[in-house]
Each structure stands twice: as C-alpha cells, then as structure tokens.
PDB file of N, CA and C in Angstrom:
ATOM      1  N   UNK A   1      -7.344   5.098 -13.547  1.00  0.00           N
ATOM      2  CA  UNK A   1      -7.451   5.203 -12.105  1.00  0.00           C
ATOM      3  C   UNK A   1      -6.112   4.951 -11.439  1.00  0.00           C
ATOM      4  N   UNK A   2      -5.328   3.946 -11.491  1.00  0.00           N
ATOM      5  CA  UNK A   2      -4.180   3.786 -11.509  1.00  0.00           C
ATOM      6  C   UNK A   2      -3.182   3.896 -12.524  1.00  0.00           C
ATOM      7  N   UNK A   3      -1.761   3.740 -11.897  1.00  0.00           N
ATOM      8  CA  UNK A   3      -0.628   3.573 -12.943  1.00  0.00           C
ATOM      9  C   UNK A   3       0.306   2.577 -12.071  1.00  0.00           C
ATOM     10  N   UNK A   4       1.024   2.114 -13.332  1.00  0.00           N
ATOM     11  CA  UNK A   4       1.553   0.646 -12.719  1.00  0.00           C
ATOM     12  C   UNK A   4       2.800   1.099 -11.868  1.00  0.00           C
ATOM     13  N   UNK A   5       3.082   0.552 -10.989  1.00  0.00           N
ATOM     14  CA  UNK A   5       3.929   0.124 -10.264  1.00  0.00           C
ATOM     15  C   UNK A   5       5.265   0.658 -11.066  1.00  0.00           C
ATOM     16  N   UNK A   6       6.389   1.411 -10.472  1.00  0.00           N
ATOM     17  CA  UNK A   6       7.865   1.411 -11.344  1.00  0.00           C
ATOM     18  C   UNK A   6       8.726   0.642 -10.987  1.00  0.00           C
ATOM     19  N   UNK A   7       8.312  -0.772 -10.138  1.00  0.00           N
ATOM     20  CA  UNK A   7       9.476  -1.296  -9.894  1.00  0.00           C
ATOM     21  C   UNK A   7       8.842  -2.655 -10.087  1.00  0.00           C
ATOM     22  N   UNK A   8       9.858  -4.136 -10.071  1.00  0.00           N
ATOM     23  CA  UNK A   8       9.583  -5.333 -10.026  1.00  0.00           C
ATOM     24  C   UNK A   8       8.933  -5.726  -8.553  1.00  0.00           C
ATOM     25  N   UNK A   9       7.221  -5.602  -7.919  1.00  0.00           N
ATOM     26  CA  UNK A   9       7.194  -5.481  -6.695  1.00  0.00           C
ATOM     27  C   UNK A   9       7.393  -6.907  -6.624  1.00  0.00           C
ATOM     28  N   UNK A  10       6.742  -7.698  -6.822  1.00  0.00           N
ATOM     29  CA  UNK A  10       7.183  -9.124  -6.115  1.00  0.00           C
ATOM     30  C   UNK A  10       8.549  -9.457  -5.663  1.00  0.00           C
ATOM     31  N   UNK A  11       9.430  -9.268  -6.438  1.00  0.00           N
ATOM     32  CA  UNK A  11      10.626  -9.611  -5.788  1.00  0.00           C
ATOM     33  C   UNK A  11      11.423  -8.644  -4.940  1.00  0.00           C
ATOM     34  N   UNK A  12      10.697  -7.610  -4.249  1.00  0.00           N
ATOM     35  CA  UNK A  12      11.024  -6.429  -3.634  1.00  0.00           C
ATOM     36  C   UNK A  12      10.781  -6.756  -1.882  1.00  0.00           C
ATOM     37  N   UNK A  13      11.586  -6.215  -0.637  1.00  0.00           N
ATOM     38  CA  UNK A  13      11.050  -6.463   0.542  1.00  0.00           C
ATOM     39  C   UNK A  13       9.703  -5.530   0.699  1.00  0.00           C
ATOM     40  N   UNK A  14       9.190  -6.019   2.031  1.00  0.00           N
ATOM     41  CA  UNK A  14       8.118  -5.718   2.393  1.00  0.00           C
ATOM     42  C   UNK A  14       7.834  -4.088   1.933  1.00  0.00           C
ATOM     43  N   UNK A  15       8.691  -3.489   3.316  1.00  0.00           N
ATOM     44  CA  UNK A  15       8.622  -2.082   2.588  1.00  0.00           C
ATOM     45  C   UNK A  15       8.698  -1.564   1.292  1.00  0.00           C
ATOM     46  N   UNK A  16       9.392  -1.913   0.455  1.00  0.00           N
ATOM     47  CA  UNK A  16       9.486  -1.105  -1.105  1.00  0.00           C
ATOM     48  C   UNK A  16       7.999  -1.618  -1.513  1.00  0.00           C
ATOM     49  N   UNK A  17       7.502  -2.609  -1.721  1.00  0.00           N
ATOM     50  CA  UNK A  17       6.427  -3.360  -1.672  1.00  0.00           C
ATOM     51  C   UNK A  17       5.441  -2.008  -1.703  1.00  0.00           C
ATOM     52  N   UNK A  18       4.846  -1.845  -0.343  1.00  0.00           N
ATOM     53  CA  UNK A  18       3.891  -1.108  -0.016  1.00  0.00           C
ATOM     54  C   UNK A  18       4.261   0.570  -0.080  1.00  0.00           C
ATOM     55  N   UNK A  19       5.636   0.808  -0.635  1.00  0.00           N
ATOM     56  CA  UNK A  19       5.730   2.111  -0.691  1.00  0.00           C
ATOM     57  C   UNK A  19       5.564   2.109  -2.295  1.00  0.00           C
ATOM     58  N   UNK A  20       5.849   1.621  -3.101  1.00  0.00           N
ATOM     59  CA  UNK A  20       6.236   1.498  -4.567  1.00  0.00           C
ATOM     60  C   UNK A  20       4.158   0.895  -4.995  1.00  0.00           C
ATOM     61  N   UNK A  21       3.764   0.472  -4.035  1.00  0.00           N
ATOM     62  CA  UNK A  21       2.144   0.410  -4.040  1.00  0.00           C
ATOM     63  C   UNK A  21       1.519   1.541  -3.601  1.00  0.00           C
ATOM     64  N   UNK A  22       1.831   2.127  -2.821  1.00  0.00           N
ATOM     65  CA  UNK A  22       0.697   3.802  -2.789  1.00  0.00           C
ATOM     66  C   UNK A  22       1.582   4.393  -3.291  1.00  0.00           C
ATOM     67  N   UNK A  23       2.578   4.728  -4.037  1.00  0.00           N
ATOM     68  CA  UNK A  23       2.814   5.473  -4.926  1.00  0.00           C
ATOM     69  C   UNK A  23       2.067   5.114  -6.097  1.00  0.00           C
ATOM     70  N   UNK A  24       2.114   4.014  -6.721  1.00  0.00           N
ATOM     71  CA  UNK A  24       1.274   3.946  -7.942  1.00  0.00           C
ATOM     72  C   UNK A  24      -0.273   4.280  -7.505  1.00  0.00           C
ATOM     73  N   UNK A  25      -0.905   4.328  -6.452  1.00  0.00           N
ATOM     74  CA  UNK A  25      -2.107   4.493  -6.486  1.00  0.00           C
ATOM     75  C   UNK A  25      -2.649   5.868  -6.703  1.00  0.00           C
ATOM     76  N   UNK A  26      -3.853   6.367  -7.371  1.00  0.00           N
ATOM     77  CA  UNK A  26      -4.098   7.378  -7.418  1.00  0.00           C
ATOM     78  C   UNK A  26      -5.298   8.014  -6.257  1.00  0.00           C
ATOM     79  N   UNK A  27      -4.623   9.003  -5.468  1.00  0.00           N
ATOM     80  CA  UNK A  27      -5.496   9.921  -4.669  1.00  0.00           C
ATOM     81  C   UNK A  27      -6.779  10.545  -4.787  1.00  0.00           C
ATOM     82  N   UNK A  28      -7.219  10.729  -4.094  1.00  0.00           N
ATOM     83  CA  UNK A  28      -7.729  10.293  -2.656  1.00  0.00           C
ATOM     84  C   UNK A  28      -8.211   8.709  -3.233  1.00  0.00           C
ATOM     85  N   UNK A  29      -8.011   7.780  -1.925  1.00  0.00           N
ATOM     86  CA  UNK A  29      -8.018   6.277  -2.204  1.00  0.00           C
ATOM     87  C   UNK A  29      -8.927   5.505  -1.182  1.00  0.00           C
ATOM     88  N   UNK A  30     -10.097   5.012  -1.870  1.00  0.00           N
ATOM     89  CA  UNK A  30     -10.435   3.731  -0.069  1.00  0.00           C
ATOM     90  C   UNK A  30      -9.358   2.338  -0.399  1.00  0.00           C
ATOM     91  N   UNK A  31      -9.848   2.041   0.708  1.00  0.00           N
ATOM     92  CA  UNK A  31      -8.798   0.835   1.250  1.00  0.00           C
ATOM     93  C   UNK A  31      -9.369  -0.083   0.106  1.00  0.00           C
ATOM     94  N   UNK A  32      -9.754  -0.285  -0.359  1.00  0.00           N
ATOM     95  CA  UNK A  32      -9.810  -1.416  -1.583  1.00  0.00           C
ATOM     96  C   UNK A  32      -9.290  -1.281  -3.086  1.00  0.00           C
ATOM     97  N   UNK A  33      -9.584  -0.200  -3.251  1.00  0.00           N
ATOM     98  CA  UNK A  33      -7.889   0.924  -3.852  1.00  0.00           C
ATOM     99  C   UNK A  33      -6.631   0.598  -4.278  1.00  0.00           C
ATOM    100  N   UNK A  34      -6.609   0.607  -2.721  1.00  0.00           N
ATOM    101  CA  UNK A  34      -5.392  -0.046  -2.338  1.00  0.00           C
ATOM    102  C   UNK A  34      -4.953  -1.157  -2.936  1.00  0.00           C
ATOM    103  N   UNK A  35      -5.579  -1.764  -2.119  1.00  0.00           N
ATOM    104  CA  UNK A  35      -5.732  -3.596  -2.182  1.00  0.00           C
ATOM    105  C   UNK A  35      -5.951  -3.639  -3.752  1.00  0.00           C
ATOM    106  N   UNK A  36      -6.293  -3.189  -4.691  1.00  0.00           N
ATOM    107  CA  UNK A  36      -6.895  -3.701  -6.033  1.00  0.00           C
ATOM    108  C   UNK A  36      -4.940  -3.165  -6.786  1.00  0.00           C
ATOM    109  N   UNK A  37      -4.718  -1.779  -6.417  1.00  0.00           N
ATOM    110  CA  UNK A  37      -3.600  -1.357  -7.040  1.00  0.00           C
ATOM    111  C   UNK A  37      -2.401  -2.576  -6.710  1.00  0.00           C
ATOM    112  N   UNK A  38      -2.382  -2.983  -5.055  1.00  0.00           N
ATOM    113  CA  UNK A  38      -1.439  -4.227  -4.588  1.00  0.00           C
ATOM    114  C   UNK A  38      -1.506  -5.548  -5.903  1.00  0.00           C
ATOM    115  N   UNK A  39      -2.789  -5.917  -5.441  1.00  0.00           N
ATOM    116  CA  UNK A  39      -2.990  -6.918  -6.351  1.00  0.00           C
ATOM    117  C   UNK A  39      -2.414  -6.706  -8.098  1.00  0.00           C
ATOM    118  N   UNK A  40      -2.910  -6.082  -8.140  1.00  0.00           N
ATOM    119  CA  UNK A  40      -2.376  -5.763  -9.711  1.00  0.00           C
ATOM    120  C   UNK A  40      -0.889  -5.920 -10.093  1.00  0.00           C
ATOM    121  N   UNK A  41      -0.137  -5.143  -8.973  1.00  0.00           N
ATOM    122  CA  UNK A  41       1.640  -5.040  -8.887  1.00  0.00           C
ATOM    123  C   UNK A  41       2.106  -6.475  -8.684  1.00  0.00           C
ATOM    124  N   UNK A  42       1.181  -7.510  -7.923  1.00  0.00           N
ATOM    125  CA  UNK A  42       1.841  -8.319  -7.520  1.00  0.00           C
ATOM    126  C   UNK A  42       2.434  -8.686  -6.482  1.00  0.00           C
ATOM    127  N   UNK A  43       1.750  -7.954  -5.630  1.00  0.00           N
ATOM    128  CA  UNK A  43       2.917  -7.581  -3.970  1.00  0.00           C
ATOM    129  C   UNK A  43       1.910  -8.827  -3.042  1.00  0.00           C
ATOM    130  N   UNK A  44       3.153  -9.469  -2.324  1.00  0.00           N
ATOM    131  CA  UNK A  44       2.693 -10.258  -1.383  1.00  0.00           C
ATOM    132  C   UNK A  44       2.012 -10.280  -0.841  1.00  0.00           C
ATOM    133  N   UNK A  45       1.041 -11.560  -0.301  1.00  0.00           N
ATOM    134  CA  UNK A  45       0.143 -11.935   0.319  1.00  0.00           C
ATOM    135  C   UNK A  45       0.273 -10.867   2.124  1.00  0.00           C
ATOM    136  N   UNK A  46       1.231 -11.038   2.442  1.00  0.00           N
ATOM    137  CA  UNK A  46       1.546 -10.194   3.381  1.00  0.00           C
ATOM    138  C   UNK A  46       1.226  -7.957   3.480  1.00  0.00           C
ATOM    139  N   UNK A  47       1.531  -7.866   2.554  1.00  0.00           N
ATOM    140  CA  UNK A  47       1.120  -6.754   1.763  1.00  0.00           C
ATOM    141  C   UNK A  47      -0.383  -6.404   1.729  1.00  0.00           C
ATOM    142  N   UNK A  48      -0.449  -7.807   0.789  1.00  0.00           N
ATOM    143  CA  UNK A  48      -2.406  -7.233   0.566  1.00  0.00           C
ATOM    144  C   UNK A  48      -2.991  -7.437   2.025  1.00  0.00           C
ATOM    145  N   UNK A  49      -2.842  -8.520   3.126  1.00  0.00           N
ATOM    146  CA  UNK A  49      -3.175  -8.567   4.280  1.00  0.00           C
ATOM    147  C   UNK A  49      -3.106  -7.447   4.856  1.00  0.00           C
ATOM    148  N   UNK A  50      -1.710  -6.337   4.908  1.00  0.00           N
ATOM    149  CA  UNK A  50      -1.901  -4.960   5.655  1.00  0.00           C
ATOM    150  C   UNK A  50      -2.627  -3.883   5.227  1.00  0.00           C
ATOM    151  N   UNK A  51      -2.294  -4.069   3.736  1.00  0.00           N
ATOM    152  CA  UNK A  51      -3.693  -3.037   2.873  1.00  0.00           C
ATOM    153  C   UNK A  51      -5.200  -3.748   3.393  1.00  0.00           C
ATOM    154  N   UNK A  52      -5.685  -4.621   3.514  1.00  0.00           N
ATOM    155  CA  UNK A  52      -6.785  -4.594   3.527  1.00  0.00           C
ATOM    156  C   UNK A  52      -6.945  -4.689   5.105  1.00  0.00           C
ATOM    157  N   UNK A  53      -5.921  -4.370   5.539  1.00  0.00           N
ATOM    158  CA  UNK A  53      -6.845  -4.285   7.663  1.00  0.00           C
ATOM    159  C   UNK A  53      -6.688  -2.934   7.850  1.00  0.00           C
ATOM    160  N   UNK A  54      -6.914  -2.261   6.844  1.00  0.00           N
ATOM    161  CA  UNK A  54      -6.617  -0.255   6.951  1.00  0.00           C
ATOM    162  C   UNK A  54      -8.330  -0.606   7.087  1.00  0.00           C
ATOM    163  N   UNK A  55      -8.438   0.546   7.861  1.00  0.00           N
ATOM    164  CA  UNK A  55     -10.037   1.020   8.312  1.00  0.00           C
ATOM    165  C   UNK A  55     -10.437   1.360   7.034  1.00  0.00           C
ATOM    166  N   UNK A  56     -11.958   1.014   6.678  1.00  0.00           N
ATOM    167  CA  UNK A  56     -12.729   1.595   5.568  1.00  0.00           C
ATOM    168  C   UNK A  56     -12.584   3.168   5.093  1.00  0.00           C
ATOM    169  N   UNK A  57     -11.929   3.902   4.880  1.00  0.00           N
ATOM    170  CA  UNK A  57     -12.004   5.343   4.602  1.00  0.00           C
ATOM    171  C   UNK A  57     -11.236   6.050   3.374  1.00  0.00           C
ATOM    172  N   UNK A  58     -11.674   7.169   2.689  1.00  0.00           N
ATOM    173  CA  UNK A  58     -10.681   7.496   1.545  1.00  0.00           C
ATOM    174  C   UNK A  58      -9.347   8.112   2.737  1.00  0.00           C
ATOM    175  N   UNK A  59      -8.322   7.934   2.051  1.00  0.00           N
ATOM    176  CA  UNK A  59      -7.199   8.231   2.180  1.00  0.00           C
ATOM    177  C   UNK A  59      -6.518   9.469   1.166  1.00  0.00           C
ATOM    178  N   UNK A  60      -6.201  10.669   1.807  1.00  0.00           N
ATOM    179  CA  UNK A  60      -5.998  11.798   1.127  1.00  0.00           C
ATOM    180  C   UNK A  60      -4.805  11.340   0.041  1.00  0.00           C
ATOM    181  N   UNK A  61      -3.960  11.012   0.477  1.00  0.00           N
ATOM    182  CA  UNK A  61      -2.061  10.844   0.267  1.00  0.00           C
ATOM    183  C   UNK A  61      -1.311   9.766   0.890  1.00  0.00           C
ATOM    184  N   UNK A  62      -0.657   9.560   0.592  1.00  0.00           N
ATOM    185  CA  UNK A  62       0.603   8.400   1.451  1.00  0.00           C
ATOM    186  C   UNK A  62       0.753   8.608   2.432  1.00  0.00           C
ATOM    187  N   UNK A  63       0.856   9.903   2.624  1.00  0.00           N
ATOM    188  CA  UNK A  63       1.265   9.808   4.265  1.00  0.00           C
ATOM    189  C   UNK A  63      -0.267   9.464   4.789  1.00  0.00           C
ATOM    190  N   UNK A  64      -1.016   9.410   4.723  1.00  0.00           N
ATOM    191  CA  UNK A  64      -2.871   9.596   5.649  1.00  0.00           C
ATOM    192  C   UNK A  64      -2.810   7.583   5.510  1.00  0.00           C
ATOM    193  N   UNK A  65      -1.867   7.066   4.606  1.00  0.00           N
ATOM    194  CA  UNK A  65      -1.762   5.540   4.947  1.00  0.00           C
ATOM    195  C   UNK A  65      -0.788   4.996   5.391  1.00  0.00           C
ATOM    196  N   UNK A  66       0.377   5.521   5.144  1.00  0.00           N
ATOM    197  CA  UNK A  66       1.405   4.833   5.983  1.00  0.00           C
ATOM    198  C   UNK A  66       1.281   5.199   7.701  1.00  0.00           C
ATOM    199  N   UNK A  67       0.754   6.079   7.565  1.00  0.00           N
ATOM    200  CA  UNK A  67       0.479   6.617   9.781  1.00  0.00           C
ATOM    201  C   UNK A  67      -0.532   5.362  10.139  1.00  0.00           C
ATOM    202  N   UNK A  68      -1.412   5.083   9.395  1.00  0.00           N
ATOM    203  CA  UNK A  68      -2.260   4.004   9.890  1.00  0.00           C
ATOM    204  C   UNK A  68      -1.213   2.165   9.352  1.00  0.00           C
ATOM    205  N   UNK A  69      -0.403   2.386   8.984  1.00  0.00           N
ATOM    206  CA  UNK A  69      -0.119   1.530   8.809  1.00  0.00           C
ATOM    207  C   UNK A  69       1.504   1.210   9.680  1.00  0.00           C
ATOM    208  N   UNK A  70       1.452   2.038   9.995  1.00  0.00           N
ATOM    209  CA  UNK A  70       2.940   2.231  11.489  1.00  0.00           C
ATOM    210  C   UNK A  70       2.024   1.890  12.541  1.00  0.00           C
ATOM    211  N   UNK A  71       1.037   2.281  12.566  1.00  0.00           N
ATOM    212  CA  UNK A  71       0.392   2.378  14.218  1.00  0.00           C
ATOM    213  C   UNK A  71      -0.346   0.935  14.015  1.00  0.00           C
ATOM    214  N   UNK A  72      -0.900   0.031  12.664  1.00  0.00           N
ATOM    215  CA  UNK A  72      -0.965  -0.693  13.200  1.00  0.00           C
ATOM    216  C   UNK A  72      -0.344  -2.294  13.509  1.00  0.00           C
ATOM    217  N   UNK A  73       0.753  -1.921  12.240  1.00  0.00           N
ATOM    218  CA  UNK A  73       1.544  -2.982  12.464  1.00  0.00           C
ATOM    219  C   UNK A  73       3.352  -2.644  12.966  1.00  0.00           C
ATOM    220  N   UNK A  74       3.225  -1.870  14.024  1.00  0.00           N
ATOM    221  CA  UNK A  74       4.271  -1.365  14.805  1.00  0.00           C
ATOM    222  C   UNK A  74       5.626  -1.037  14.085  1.00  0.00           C
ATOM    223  N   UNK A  75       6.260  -0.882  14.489  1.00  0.00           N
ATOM    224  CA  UNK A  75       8.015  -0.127  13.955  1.00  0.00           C
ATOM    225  C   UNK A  75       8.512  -0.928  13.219  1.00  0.00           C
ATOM    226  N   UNK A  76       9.063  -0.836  11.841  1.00  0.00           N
ATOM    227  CA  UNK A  76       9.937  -1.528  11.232  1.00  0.00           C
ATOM    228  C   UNK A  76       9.691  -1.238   9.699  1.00  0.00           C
ATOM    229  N   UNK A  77       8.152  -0.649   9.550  1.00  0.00           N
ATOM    230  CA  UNK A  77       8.180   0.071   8.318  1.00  0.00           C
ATOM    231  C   UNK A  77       8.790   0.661   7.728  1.00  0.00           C
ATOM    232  N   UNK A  78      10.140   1.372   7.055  1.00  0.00           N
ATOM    233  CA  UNK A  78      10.904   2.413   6.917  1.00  0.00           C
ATOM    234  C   UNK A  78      10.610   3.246   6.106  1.00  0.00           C
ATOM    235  N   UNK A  79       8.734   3.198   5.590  1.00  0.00           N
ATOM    236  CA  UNK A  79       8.416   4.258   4.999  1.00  0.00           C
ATOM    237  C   UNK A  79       8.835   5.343   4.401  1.00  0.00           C
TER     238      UNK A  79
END
C-alpha cells in the first residue's frame, strides 16, 4: 500500500516532512492514509496534526492535498 519514505523524515523541516510523506503515499488516499504513511516515516507530531485536520475524503494526488493543506494552514508551505 505504501513505500517508505526516501529521505531521513524526522530530521527534515516541516515542509520536506509532508512533501517526502505524500510522495511515499500511494494514490488515491483518505486522510488516515496519510496519517498512517506520516507515522510510519516518522514525521513530527506537527505533521501528523496537519495530516489528520485534512477533511475525511480520498485524495486523487498531491496536489488534491497540498491545496487543502495551504488553505488551511496559510502561506509558508513551499510545497
């Protein structure tokens, strides 16, 4: 269902974090998906907090999560 992570996420900033996390995840994804692929990599408590306040829904691709994830935790993502 997944594949691991290609980078060391824990010691990575926020962004590489959650980009280097829906890349390893495999498509179409619900938000727990997510959160299960995060967990697995190791990515901060901060991380799994934004994966899991994504609305309940499959997610086509990266981009169908990072738009919900700009809009809801405002500018600074560099996706």
């Amino acid at each position: 269902m997944t594949r691991p992570a290609s980078r060391d996420v824990p010691s990575e900033s926020i962004d590489l974090q959650i980009a280097d996390v829906l890349q390893a995840a495999t498509y179409p994804a619900n938000k727990d998906a997510l959160v299960d692929v995060a967990r697995e990599a190791g990515a901060s408590n901060e991380v799994l907090a934004m994966l899991d306040g994504l609305p309940e829904q499959d997610y086509t691709d990266i981009a169908a999560v990072t738009k919900l994830i700009g809009s809801n935790f405002g500018p600074g993502l560099g996706l």
